[in-house]
N, C-alpha and C. Protein backbone atom coordinates (compact mmCIF):
# COMPACT_ATOMS: atom_id res chain seq x y z
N UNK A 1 95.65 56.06 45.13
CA UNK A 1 94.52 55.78 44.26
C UNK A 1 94.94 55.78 42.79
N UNK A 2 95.88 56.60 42.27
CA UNK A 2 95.93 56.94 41.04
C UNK A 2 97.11 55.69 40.68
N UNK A 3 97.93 55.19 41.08
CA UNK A 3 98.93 54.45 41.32
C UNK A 3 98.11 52.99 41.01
N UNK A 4 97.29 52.62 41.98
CA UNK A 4 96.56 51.77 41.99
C UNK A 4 96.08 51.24 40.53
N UNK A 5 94.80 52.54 40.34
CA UNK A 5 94.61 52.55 38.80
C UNK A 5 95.29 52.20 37.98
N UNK A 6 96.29 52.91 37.78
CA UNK A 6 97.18 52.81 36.69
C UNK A 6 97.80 51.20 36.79
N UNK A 7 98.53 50.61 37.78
CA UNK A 7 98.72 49.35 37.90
C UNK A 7 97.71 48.46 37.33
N UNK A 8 97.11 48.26 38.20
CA UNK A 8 95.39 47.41 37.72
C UNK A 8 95.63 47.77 35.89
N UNK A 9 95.10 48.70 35.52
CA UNK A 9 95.10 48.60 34.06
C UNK A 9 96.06 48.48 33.52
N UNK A 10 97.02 48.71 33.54
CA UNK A 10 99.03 48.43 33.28
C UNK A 10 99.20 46.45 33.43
N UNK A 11 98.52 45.68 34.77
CA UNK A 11 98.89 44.47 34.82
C UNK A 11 97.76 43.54 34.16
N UNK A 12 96.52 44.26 33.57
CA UNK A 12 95.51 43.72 33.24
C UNK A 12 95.35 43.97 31.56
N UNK A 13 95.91 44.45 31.31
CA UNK A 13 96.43 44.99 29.92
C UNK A 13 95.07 45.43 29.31
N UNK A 14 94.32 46.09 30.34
CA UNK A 14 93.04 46.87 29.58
C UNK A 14 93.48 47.53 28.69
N UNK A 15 92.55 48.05 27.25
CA UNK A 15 92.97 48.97 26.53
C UNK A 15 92.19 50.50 27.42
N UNK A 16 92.95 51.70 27.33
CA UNK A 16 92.31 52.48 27.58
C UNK A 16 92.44 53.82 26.59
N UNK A 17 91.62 54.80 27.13
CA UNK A 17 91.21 55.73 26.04
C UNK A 17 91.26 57.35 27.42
N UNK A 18 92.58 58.10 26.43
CA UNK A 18 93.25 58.75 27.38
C UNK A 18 92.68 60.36 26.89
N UNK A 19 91.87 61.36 27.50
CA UNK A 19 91.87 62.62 26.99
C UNK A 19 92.68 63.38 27.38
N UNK A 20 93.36 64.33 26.89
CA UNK A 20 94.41 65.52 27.40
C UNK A 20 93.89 66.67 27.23
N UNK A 21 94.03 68.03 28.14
CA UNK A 21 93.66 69.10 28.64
C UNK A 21 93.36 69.86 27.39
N UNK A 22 94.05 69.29 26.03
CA UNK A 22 93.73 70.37 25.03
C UNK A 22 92.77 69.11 24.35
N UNK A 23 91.87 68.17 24.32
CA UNK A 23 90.77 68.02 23.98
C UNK A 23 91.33 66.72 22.86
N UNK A 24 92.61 66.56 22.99
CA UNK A 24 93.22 64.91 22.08
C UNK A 24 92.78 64.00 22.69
N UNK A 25 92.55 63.21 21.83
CA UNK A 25 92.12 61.60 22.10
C UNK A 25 93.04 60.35 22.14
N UNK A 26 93.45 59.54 22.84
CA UNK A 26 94.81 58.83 22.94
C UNK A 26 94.22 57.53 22.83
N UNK A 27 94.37 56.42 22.53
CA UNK A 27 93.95 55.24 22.92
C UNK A 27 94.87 53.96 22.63
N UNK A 28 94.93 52.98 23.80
CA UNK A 28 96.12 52.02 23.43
C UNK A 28 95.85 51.10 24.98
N UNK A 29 97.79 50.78 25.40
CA UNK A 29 97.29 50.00 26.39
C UNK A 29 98.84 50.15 27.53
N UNK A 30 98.29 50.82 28.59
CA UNK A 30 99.32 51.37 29.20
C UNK A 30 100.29 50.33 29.89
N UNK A 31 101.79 50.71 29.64
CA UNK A 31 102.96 49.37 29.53
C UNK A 31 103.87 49.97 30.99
N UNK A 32 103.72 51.65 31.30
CA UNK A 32 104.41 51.77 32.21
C UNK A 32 104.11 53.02 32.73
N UNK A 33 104.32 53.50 33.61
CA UNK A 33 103.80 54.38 34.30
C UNK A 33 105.10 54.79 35.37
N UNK A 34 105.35 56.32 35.75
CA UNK A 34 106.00 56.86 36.97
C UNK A 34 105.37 57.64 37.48
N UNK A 35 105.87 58.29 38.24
CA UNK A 35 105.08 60.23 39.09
C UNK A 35 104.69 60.98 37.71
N UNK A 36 105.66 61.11 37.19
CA UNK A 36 105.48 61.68 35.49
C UNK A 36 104.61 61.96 34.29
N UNK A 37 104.98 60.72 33.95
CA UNK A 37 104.64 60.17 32.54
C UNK A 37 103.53 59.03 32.37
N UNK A 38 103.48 58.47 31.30
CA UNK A 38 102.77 57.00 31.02
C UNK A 38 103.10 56.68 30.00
N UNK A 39 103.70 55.13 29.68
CA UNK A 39 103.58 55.20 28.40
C UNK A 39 102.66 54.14 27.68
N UNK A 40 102.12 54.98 26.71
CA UNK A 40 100.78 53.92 25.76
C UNK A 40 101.34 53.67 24.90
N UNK A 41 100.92 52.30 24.63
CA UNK A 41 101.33 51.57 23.18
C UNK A 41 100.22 51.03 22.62
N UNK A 42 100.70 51.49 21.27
CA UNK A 42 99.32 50.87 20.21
C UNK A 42 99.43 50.95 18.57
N UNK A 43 99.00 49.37 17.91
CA UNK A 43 99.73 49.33 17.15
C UNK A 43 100.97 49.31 16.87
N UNK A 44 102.06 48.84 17.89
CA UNK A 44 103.38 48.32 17.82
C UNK A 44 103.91 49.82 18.29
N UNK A 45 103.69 50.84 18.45
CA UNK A 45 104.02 52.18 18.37
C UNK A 45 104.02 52.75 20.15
N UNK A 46 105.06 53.07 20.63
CA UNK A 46 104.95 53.65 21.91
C UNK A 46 105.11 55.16 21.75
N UNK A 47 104.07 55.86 22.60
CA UNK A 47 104.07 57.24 23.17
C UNK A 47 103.83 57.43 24.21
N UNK A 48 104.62 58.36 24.73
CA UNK A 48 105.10 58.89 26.12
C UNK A 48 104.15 60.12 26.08
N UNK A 49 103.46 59.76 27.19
CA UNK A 49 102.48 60.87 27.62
C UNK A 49 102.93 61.54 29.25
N UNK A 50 102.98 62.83 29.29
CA UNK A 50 102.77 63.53 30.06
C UNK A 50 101.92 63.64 31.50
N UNK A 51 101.97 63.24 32.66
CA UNK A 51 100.92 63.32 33.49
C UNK A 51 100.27 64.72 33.51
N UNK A 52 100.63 65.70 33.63
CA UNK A 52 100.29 67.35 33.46
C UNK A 52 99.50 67.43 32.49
N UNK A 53 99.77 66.86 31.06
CA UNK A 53 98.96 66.90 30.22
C UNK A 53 97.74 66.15 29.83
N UNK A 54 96.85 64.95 31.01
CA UNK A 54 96.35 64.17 31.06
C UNK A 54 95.41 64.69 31.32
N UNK A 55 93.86 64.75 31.35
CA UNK A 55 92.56 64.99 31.58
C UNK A 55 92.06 63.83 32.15
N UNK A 56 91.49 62.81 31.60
CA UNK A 56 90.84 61.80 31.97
C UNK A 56 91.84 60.65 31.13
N UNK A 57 91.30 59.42 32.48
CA UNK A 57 92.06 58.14 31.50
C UNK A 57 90.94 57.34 31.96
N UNK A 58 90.07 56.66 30.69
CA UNK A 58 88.85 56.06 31.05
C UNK A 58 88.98 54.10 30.74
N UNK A 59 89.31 53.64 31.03
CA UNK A 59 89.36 52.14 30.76
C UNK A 59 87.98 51.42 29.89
N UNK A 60 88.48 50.54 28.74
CA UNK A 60 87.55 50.09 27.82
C UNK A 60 86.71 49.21 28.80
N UNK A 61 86.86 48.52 29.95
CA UNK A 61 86.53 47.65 30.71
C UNK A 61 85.81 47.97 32.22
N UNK A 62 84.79 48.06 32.65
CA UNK A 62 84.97 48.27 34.08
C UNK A 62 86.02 47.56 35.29
């Protein structure tokens, strides 16, 4: 399921809007994904996010 997700919005180049466990707000457009990590880019700028540290990842799009 989560795999899925992440694909779908990864090949559809939704922007999405990422919360993490300590209450940060992330937003961009996810380019890659493992068991791991994710990484969002936005504004020409890539960050490597944490799966552990992920709360919700809500897509701008249904």
């Amino acid at each position: 399921m989560q795999d899925a997700f992440l694909n779908h919005v990864r090949k559809t180049k939704v922007p999405v809007t990422i919360f993490l466990i300590n209450g940060v707000k992330l937003q961009g457009v996810i380019t890659w994904f493992d068991n791991f990590c994710v990484l969002l880019r936005r504004d020409g700028q890539s960050q490597l996010v944490y799966k552990h540290a992920i709360s919700t990842i809500m897509p701008s799009q249904p």
